[in-house]
N, C-alpha and C. Protein backbone atom coordinates (compact mmCIF):
# COMPACT_ATOMS: atom_id res chain seq x y z
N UNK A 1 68.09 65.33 82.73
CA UNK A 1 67.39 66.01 81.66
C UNK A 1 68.20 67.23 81.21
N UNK A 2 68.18 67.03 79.99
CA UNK A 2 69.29 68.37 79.51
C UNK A 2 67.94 69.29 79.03
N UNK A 3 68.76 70.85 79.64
CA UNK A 3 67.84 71.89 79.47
C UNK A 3 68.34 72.92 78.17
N UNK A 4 67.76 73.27 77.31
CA UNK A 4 68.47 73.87 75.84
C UNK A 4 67.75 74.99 75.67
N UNK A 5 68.80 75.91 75.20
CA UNK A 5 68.48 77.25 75.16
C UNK A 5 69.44 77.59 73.16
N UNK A 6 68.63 78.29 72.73
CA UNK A 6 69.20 78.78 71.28
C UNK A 6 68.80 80.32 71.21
N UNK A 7 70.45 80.93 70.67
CA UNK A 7 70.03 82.28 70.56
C UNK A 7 69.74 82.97 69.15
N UNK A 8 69.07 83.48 69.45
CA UNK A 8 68.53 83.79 68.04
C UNK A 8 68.80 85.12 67.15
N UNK A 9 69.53 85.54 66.07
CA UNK A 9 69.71 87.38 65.22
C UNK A 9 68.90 86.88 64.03
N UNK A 10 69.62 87.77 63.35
CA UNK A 10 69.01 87.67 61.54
C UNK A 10 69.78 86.62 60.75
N UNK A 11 70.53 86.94 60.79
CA UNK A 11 71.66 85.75 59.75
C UNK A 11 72.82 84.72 60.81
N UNK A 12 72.21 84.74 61.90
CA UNK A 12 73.33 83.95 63.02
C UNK A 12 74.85 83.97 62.43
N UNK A 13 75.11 85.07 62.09
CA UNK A 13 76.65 85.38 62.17
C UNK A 13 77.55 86.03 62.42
N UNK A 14 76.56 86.95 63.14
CA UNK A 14 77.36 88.18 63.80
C UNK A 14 76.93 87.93 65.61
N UNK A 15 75.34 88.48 65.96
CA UNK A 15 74.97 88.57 67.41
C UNK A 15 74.88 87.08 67.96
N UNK A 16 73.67 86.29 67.56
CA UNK A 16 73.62 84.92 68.40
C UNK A 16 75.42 83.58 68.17
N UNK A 17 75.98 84.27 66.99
CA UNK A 17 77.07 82.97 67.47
C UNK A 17 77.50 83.85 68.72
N UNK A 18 77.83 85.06 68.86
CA UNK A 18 78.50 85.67 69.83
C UNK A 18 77.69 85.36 71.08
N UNK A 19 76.89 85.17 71.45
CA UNK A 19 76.14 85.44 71.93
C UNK A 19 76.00 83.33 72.96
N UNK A 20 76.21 82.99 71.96
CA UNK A 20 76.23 81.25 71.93
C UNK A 20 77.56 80.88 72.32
N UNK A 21 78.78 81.45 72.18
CA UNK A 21 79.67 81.37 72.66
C UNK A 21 80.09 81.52 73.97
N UNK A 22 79.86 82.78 73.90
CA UNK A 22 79.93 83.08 75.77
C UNK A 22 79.37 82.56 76.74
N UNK A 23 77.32 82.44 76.29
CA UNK A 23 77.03 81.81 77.46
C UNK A 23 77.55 80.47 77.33
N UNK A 24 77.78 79.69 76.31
CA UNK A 24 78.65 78.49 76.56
C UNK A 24 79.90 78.15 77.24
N UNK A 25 80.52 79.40 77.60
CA UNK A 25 81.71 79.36 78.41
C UNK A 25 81.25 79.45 79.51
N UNK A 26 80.11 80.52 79.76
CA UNK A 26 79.59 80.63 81.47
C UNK A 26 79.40 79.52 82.35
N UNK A 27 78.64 78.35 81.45
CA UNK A 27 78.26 77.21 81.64
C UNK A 27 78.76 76.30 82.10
N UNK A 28 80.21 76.34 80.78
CA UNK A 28 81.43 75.47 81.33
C UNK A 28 81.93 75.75 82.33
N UNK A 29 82.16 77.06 82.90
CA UNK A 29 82.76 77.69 83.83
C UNK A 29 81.72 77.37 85.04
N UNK A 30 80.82 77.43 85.19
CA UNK A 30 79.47 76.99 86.48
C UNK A 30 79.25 75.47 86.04
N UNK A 31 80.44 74.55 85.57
CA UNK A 31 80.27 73.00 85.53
C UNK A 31 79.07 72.71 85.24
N UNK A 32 78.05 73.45 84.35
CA UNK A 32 77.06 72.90 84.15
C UNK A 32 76.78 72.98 82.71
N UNK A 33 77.42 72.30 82.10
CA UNK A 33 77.52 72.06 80.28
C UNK A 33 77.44 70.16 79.81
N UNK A 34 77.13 69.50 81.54
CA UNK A 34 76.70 68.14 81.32
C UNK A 34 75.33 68.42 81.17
N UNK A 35 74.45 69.27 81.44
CA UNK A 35 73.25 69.41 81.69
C UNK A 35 72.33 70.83 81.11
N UNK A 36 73.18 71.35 80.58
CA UNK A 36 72.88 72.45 79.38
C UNK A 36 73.55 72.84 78.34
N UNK A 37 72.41 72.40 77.07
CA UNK A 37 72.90 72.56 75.43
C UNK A 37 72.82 74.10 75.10
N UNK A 38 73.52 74.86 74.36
CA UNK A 38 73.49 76.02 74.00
C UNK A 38 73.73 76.02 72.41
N UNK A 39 73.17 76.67 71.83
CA UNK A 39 73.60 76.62 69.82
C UNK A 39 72.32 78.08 69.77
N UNK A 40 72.36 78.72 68.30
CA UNK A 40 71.99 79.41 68.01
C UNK A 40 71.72 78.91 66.38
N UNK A 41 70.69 80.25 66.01
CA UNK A 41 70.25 79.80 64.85
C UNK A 41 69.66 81.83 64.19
N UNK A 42 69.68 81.65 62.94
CA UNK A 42 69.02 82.93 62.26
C UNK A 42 67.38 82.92 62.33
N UNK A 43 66.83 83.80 61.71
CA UNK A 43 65.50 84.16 61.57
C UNK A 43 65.15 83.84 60.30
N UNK A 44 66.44 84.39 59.29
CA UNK A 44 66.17 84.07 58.06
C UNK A 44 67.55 83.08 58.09
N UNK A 45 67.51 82.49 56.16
CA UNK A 45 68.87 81.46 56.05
C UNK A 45 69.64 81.61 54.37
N UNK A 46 69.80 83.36 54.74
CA UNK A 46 71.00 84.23 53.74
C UNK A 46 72.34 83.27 54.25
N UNK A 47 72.64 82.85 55.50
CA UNK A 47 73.97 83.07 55.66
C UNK A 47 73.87 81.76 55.93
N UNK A 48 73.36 80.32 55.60
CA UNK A 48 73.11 79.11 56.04
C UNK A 48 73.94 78.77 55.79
N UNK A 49 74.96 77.55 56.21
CA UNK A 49 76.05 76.85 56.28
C UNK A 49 77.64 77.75 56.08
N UNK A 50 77.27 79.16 55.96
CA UNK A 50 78.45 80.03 56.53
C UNK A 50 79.08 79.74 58.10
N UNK A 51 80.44 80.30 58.38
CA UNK A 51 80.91 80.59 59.13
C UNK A 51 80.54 82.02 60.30
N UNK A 52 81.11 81.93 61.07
CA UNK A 52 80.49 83.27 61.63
C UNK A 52 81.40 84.63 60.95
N UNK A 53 80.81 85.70 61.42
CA UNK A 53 81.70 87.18 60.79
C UNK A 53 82.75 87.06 60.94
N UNK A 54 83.79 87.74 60.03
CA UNK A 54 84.72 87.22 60.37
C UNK A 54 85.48 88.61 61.78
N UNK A 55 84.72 89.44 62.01
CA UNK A 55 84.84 90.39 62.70
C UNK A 55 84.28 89.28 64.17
N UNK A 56 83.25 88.72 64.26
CA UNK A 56 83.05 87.97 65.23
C UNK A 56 84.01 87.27 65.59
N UNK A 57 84.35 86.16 65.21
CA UNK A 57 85.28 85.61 64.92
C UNK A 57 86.81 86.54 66.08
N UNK A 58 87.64 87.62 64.70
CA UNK A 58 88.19 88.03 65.76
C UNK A 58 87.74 88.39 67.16
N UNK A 59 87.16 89.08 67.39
CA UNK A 59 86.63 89.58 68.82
C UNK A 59 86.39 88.48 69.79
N UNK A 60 85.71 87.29 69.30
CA UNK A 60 85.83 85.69 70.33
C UNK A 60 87.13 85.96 70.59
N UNK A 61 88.29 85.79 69.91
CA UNK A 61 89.17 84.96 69.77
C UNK A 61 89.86 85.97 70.87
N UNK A 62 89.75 87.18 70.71
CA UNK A 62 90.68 88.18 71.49
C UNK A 62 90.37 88.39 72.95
N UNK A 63 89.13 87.48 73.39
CA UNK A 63 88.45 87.74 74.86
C UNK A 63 88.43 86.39 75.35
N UNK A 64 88.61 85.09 74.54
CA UNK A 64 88.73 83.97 74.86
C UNK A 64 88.09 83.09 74.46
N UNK A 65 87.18 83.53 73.28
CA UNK A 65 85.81 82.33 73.40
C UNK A 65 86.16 81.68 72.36
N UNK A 66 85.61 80.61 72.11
CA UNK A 66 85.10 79.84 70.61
C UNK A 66 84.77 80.33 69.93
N UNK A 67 85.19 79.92 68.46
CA UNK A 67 84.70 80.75 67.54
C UNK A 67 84.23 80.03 66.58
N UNK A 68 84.31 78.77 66.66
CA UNK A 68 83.25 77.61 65.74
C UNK A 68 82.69 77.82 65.88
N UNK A 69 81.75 77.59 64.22
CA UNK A 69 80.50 78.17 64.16
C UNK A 69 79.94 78.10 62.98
N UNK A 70 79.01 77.27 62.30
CA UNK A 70 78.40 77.48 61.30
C UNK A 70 76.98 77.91 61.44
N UNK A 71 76.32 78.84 60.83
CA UNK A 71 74.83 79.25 60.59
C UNK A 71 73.60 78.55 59.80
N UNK A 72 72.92 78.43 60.66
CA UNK A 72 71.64 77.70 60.12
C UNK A 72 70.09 78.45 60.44
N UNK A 73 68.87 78.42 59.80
CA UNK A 73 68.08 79.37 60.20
C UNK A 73 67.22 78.43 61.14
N UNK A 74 66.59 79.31 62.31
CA UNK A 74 65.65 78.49 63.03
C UNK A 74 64.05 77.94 62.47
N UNK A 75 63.86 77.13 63.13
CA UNK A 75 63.11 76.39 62.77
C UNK A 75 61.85 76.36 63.42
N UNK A 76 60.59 76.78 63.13
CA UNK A 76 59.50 76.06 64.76
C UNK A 76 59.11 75.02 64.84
N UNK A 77 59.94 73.94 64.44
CA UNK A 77 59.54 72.57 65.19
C UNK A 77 60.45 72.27 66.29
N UNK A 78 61.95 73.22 66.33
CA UNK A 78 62.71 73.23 67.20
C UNK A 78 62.06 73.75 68.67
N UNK A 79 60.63 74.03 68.55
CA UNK A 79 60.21 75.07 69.80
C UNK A 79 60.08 73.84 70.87
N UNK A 80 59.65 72.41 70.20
CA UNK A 80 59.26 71.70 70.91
C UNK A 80 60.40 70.62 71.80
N UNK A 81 61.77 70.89 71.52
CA UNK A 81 62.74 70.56 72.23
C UNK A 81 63.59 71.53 72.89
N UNK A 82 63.08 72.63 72.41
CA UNK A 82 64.01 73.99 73.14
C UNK A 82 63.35 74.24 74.78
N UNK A 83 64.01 74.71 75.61
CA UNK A 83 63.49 75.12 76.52
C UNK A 83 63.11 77.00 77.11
N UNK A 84 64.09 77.60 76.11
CA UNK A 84 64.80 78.72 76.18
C UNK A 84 64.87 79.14 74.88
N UNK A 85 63.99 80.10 74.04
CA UNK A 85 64.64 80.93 72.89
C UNK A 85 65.10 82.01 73.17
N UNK A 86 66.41 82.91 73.04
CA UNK A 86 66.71 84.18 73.42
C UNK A 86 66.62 84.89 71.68
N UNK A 87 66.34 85.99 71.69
CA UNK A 87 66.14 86.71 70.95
C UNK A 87 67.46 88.07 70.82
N UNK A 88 67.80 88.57 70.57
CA UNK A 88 68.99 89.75 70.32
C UNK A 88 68.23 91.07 70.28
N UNK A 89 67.06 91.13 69.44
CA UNK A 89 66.70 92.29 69.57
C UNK A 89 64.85 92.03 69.23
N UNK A 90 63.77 93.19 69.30
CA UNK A 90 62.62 93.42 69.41
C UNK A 90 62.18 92.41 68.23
N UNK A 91 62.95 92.74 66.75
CA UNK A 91 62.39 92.18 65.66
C UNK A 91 62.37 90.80 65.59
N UNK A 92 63.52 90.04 66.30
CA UNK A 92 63.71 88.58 66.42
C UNK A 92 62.49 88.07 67.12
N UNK A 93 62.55 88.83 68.55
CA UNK A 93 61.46 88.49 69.53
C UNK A 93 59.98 88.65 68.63
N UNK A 94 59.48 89.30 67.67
CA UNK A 94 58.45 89.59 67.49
C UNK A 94 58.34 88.15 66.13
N UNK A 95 59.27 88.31 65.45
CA UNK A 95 59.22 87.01 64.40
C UNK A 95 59.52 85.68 65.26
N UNK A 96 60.22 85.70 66.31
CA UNK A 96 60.10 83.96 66.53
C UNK A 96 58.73 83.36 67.21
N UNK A 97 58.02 84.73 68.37
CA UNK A 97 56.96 84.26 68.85
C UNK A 97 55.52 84.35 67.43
N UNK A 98 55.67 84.88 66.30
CA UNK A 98 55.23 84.35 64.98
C UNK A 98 54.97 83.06 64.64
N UNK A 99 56.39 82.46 64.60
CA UNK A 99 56.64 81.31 64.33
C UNK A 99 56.19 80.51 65.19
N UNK A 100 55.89 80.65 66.39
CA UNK A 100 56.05 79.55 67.63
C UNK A 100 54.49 79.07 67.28
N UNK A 101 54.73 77.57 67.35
CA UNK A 101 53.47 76.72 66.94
C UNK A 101 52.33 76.73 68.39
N UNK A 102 52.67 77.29 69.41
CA UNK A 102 51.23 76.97 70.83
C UNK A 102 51.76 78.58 70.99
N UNK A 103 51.07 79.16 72.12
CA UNK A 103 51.31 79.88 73.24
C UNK A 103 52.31 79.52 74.07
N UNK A 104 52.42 78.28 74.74
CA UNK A 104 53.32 77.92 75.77
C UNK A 104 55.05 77.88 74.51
N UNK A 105 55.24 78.02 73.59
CA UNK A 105 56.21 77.90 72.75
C UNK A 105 56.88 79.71 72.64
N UNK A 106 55.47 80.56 72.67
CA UNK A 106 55.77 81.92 72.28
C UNK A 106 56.36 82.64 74.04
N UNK A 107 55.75 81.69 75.02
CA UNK A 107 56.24 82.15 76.24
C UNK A 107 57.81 81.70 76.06
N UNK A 108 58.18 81.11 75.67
CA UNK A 108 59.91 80.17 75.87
C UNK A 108 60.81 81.94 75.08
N UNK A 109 60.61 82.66 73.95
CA UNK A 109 61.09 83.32 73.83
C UNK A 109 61.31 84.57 74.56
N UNK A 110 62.63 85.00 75.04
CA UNK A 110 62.40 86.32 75.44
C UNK A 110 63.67 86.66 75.19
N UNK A 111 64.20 88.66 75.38
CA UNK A 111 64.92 89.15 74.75
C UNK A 111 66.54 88.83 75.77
N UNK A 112 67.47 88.84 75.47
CA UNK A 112 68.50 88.71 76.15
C UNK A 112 68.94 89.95 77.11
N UNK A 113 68.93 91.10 76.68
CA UNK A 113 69.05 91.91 77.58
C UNK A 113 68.08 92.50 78.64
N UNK A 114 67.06 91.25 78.68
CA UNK A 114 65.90 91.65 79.86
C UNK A 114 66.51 91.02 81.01
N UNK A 115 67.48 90.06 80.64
CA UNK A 115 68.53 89.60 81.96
C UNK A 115 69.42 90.74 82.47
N UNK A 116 69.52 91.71 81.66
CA UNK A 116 70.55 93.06 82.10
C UNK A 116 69.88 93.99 82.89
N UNK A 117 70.07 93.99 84.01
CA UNK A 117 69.31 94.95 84.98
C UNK A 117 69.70 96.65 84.59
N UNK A 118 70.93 96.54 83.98
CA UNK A 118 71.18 98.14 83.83
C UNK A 118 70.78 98.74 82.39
N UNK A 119 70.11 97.36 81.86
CA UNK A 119 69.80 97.88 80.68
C UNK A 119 68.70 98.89 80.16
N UNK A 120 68.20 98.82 81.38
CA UNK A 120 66.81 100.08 81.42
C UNK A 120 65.80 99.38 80.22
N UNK A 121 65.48 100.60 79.29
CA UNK A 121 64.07 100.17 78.42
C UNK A 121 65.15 99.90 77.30
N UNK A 122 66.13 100.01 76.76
CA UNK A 122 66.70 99.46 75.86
C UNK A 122 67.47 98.66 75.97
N UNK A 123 66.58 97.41 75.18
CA UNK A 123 66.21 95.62 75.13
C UNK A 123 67.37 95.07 74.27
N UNK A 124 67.59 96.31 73.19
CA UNK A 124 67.91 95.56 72.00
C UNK A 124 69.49 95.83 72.18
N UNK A 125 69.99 94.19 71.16
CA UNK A 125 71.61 93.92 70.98
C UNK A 125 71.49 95.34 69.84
N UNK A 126 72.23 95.89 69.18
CA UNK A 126 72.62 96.51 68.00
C UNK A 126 73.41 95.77 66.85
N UNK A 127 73.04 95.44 65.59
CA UNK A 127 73.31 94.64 65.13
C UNK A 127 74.93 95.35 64.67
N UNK A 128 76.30 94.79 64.64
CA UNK A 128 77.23 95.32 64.60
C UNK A 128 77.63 95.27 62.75
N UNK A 129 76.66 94.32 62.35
CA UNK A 129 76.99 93.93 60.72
C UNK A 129 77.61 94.84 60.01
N UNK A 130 77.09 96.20 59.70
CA UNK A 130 76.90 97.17 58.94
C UNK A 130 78.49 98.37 59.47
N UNK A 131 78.60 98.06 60.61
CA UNK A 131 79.75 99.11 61.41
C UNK A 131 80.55 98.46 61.24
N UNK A 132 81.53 99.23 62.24
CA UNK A 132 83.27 98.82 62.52
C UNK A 132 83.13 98.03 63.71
N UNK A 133 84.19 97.66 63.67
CA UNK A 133 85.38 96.78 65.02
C UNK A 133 84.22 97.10 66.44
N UNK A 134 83.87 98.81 66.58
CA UNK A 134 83.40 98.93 67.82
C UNK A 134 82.38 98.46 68.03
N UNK A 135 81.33 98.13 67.31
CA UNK A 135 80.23 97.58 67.20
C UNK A 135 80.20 95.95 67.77
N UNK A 136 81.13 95.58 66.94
CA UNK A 136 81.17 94.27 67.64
C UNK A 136 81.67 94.00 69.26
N UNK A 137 82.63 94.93 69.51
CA UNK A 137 82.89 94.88 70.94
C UNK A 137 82.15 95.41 71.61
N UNK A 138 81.18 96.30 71.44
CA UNK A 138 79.83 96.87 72.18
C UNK A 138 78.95 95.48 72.08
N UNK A 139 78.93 94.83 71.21
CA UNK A 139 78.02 93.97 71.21
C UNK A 139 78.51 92.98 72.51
N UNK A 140 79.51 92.48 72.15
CA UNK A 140 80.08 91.43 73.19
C UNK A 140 79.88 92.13 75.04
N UNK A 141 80.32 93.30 74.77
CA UNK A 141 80.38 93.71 76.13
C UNK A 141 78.33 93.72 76.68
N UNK A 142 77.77 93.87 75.80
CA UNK A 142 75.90 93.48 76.04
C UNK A 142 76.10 92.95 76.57
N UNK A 143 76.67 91.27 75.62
CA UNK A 143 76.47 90.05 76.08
C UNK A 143 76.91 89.01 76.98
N UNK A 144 77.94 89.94 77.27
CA UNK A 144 78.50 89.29 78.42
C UNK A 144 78.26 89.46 79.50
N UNK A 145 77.45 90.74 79.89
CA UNK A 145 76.90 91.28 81.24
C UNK A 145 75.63 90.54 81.13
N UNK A 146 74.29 90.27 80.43
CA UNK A 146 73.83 89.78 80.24
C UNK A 146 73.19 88.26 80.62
N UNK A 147 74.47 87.83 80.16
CA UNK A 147 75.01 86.06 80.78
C UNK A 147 74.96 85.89 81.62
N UNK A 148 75.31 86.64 82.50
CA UNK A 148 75.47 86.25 83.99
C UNK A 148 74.08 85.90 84.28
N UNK A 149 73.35 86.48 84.44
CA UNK A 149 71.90 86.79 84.88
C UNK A 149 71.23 85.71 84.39
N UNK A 150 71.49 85.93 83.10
CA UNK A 150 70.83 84.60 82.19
C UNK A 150 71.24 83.57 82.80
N UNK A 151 72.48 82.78 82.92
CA UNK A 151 72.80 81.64 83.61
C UNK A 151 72.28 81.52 85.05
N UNK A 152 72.15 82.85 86.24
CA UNK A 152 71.52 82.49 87.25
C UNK A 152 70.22 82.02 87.01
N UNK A 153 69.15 82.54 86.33
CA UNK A 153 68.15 82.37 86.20
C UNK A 153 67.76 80.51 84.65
N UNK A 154 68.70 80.43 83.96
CA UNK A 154 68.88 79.09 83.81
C UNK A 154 69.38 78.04 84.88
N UNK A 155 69.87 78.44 85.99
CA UNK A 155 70.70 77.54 86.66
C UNK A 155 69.22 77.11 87.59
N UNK A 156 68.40 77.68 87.93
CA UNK A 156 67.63 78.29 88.83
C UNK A 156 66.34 77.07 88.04
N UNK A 157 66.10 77.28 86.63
CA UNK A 157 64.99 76.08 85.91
C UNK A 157 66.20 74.99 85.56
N UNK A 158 66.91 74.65 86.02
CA UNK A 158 67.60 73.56 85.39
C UNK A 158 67.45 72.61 86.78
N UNK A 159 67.63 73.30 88.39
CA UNK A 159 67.62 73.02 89.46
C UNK A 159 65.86 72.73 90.13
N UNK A 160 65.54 73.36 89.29
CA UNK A 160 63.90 73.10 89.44
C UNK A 160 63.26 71.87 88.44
N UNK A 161 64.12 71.51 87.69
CA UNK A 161 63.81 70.13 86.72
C UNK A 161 64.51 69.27 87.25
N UNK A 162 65.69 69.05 88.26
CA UNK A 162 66.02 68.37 89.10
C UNK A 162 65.44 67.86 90.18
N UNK A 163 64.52 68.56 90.70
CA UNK A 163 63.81 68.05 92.13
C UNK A 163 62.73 67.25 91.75
């Protein structure tokens, strides 16, 4: 049974491709990408069938990741094959569990940096759109500490849908 997780920003072209990338490397890297799908999607669909930033873009490319990537906005009929919505920041989290068609759909969302233990009370990615270069590498460096945690705790329901 494949277990699927989608991360979710505003225009999926700056935070969730970044964000979709990495933990997709984590995955590959913990041999477990036969058995977990990762993709991302927007809130809204300004930036639909775009590429990712092109500031994203560089910054993958300079730390190692993938940088394919086209944007599409999420959907809530997707709630019912997802297992995992991650959210980037408060506003995502508050519009996707909106969208989510049951209760048990609005439980599947939660914020990505609640996997960051050092993240204290601040949840939220910072959206890097609007800034420079540093923004985006603050962002990545979130998300990469982040991942870890996230993948233990995916590895953890993926191993519990196994037994």
């Amino acid at each position: 049974m494949t277990y699927r997780v989608c991360f979710v920003c505003t225009g999926n072209i700056c935070r969730s491709p970044m964000a979709e990338s990495v933990f997709r490397a984590r995955v590959a890297e913990a041999g477990l990408d036969d058995r977990i799908e990762v993709d991302s999607a927007g809130t809204g669909g300004w930036h639909e069938g775009d590429g990712a930033d092109p500031r994203t873009v560089s910054v993958l490319e300079e730390h190692g990741y993938d940088s394919a990537h086209t944007a599409r906005q999420f959907q809530p009929s997707w709630f019912a094959r997802l297992d995992l919505v991650i959210a980037l920041d408060h506003g995502h989290l508050k519009a996707l569990r909106r969208l989510a068609p049951t209760p048990e759909d609005a439980a599947k969302v939660r914020l990505l940096r609640s996997y960051d233990a050092s993240a204290g009370d601040d949840l939220d990615v910072p959206d890097p759109y609007y800034g420079g270069m540093d923004g985006f590498e603050e962002c990545l460096e979130m998300v990469e500490t982040a991942s870890t945690s996230l993948l233990d705790a995916v590895r953890e329901d993926v191993e519990g849908q196994a037994a």
